[in-house]
N, C-alpha and C. Protein backbone atom coordinates (compact mmCIF):
# COMPACT_ATOMS: atom_id res chain seq x y z
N UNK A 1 70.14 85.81 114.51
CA UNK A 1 71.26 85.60 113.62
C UNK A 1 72.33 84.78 114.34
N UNK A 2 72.68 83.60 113.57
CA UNK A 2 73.93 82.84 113.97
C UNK A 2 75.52 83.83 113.87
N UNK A 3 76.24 83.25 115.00
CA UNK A 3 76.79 83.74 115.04
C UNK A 3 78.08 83.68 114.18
N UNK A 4 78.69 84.24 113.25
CA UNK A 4 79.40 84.13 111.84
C UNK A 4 80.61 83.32 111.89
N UNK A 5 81.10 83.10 112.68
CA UNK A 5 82.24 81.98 112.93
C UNK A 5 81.70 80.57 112.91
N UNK A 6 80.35 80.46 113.47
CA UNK A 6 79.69 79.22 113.48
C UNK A 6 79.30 78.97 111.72
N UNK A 7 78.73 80.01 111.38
CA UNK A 7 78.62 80.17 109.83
C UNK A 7 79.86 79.67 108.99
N UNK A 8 80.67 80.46 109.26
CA UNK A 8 82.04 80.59 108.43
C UNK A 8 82.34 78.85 108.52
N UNK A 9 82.51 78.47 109.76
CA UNK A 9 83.21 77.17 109.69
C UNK A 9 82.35 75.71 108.97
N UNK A 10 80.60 76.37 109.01
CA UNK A 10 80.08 75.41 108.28
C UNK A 10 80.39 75.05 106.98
N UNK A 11 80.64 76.35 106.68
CA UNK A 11 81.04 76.21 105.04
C UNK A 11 82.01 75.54 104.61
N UNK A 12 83.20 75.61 105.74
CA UNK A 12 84.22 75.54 105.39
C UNK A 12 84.17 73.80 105.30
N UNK A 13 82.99 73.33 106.27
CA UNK A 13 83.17 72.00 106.63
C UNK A 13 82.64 71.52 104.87
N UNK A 14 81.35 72.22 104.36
CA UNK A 14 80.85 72.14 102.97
C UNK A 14 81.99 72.09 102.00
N UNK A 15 83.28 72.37 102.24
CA UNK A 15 83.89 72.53 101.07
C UNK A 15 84.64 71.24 101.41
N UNK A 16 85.00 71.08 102.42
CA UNK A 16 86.13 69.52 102.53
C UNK A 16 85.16 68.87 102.51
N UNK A 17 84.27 68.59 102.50
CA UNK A 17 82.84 67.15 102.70
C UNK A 17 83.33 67.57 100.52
N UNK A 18 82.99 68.13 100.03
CA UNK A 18 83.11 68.47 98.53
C UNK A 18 84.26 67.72 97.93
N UNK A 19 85.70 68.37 98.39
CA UNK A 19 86.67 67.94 98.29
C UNK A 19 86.85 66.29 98.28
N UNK A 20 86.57 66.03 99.57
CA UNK A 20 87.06 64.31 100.01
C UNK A 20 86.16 63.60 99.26
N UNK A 21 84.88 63.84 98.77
CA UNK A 21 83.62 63.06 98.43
C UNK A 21 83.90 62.09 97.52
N UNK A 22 84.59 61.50 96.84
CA UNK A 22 84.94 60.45 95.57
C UNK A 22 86.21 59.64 96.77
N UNK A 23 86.80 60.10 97.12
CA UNK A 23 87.81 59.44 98.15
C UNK A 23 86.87 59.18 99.20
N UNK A 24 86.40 59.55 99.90
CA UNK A 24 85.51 59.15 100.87
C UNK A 24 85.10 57.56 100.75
N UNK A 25 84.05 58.02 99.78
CA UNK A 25 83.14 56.81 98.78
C UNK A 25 83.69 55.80 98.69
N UNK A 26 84.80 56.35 98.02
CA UNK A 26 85.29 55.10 97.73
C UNK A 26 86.03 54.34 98.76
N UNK A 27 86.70 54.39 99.85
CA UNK A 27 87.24 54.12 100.73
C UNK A 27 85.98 53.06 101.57
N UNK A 28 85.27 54.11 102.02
CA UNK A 28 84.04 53.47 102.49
C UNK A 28 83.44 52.29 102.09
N UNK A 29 82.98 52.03 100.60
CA UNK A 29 82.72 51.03 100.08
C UNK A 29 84.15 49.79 100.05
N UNK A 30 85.10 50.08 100.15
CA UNK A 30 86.31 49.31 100.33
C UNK A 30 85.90 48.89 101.64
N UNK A 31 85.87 49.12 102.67
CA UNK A 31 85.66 49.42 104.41
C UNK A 31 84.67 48.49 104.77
N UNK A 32 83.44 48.69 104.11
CA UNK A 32 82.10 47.95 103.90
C UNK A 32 82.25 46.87 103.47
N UNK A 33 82.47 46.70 102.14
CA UNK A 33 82.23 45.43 101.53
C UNK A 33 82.80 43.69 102.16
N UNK A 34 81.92 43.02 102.40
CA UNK A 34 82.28 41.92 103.42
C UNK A 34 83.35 40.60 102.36
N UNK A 35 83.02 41.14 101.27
CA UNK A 35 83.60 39.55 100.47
C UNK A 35 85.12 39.92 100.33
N UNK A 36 85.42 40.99 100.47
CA UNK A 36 87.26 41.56 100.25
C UNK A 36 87.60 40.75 101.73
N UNK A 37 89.02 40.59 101.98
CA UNK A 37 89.64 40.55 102.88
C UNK A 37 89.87 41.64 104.09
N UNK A 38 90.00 40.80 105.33
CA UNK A 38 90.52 41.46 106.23
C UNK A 38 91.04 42.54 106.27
N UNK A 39 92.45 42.24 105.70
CA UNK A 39 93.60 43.22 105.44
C UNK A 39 93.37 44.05 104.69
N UNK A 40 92.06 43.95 103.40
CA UNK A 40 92.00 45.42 102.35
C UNK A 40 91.70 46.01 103.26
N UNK A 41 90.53 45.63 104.07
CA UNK A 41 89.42 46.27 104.84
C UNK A 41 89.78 47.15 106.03
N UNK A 42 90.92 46.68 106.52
CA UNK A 42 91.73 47.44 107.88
C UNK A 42 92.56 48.36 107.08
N UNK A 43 92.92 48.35 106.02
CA UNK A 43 93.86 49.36 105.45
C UNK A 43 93.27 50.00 104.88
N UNK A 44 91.73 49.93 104.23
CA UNK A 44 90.92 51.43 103.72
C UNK A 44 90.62 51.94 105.10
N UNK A 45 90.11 51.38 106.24
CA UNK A 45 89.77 52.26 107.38
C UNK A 45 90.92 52.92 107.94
N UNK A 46 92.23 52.45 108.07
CA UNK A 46 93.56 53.55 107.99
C UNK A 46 93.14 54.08 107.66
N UNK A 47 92.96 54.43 106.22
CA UNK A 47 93.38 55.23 105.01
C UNK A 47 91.86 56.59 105.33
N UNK A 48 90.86 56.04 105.85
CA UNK A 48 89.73 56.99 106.15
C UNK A 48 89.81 57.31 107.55
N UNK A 49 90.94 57.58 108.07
CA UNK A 49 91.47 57.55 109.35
C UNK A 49 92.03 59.21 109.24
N UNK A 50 92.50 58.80 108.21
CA UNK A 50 94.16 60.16 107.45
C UNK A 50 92.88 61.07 107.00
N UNK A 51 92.07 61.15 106.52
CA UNK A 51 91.27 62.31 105.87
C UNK A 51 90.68 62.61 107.26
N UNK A 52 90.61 64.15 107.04
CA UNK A 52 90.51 64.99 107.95
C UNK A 52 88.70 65.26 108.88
N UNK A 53 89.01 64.91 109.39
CA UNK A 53 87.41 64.76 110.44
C UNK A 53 86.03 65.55 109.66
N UNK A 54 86.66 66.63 109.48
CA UNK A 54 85.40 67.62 108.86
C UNK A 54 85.36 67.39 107.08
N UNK A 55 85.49 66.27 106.78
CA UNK A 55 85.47 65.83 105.51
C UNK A 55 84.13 64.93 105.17
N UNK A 56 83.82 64.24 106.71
CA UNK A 56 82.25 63.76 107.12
C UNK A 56 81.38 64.24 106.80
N UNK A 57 80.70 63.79 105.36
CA UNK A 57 79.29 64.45 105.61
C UNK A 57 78.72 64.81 106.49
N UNK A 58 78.88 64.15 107.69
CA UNK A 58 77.71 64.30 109.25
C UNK A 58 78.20 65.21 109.82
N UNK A 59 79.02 65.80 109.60
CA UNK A 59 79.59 66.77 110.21
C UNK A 59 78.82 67.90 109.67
N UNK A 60 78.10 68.31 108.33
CA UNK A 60 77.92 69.36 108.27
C UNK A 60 76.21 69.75 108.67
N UNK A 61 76.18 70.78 108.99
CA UNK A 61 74.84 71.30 109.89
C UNK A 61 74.34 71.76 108.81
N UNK A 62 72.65 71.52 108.78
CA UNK A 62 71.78 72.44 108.03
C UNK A 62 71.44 73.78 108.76
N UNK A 63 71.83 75.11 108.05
CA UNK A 63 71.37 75.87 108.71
C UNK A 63 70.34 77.01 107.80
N UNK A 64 70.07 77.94 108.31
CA UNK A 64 68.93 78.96 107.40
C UNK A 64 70.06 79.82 106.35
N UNK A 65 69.26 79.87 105.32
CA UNK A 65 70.06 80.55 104.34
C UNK A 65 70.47 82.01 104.54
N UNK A 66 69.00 82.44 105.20
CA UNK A 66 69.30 83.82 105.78
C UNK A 66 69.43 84.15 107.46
N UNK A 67 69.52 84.14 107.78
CA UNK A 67 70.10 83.90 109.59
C UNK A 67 70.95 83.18 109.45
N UNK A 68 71.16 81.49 109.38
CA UNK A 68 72.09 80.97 109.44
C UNK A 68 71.80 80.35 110.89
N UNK A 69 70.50 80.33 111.34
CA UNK A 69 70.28 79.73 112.56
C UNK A 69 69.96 78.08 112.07
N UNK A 70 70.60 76.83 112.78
CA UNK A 70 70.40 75.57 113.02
C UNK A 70 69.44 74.98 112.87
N UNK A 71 68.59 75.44 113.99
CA UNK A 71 67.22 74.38 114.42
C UNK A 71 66.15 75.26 113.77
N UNK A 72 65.18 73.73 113.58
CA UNK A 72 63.85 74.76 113.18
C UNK A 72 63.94 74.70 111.63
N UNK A 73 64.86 74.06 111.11
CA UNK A 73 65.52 73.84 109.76
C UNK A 73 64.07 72.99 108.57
N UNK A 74 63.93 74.06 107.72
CA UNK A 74 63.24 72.93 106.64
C UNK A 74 63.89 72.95 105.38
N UNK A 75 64.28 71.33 105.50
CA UNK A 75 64.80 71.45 103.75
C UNK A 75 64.40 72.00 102.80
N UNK A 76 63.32 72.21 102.33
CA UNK A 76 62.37 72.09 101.12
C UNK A 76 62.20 73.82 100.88
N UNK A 77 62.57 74.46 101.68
CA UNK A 77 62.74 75.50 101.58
C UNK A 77 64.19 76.65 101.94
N UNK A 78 64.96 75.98 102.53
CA UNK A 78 66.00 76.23 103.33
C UNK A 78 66.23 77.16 104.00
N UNK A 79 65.12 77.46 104.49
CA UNK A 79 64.93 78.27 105.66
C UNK A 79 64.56 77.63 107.39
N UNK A 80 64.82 78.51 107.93
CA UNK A 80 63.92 78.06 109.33
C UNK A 80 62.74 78.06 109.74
N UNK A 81 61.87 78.27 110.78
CA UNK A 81 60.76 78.08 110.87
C UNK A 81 60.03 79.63 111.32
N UNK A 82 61.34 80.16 111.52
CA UNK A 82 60.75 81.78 112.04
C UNK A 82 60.50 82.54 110.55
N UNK A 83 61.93 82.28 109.56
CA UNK A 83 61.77 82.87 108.99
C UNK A 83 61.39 82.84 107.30
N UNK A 84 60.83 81.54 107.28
CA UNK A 84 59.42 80.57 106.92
C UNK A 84 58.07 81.66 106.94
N UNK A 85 57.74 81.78 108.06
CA UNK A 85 56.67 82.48 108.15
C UNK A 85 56.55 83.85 108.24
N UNK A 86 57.67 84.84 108.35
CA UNK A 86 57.61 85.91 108.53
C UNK A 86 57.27 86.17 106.45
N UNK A 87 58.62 85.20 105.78
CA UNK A 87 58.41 85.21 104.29
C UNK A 87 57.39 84.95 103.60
N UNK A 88 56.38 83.60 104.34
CA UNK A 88 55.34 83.86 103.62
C UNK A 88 54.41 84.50 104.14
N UNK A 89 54.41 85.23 105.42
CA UNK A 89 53.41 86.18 105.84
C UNK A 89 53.51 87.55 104.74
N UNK A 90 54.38 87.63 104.26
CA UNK A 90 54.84 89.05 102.73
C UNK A 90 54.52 88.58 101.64
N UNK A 91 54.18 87.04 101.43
CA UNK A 91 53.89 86.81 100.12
C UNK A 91 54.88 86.11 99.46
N UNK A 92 56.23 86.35 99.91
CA UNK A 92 57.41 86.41 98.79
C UNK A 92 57.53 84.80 98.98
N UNK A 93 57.28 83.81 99.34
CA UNK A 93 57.32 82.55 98.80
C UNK A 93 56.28 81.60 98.40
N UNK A 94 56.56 81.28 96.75
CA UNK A 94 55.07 80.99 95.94
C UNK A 94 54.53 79.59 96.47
N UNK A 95 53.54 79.57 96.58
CA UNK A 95 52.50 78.53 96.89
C UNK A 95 52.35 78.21 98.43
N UNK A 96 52.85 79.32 99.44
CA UNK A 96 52.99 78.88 100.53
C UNK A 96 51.70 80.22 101.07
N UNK A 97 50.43 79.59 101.73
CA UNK A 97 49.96 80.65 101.94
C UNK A 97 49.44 80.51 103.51
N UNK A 98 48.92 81.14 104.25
CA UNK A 98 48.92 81.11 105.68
C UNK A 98 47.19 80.04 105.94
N UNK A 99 47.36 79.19 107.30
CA UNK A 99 46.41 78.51 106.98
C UNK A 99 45.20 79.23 108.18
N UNK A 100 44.23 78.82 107.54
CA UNK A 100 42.87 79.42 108.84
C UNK A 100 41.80 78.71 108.53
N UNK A 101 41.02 78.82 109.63
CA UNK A 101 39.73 77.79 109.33
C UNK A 101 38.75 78.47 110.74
């Protein structure tokens, strides 16, 4: 089990990445785009300067839904890899069944 402050603050990062996301975007694509001027272009990157670090998508960590541990991470299920297999070693996740040969 992760430890709950590491938890707590992911979320917290999930909610400002939420928040900023249309300002972000849009800033960014201002930032990016090569045919605008100089001067738009240095004053949206100000302007994505002022929003607050943990507003970065990249900032936020995938972690397990239940532990809340980091690594070992599979999207497609949003679990980890320990506890991936302990779940479908019980059955309880459909179409996932143990392999042998």
């Amino acid at each position: 089990m992760a430890k709950l402050s590491s938890i707590n603050k992911n979320e917290r990062r999930k909610k400002l990445v939420k928040k900023y996301a249309g300002q972000y975007a849009r800033l960014k694509a201002i930032a990016d785009d090569e045919s605008l001027d100089e001067g738009e272009r240095l004053i949206a990157r100000l302007k994505l300067a002022e929003i607050p670090r943990n507003a970065n998508p990249t900032r936020v960590r995938n972690r397990c839904a239940t532990t809340g541990r980091p690594r070992g991470y599979y999207r497609k299920f949003g679990l980890n890899r320990i506890e991936l297999r302990n779940l479908g070693n019980k059955g309880l996740i459909p179409g996932l069944t143990k392999s042998s040969w």
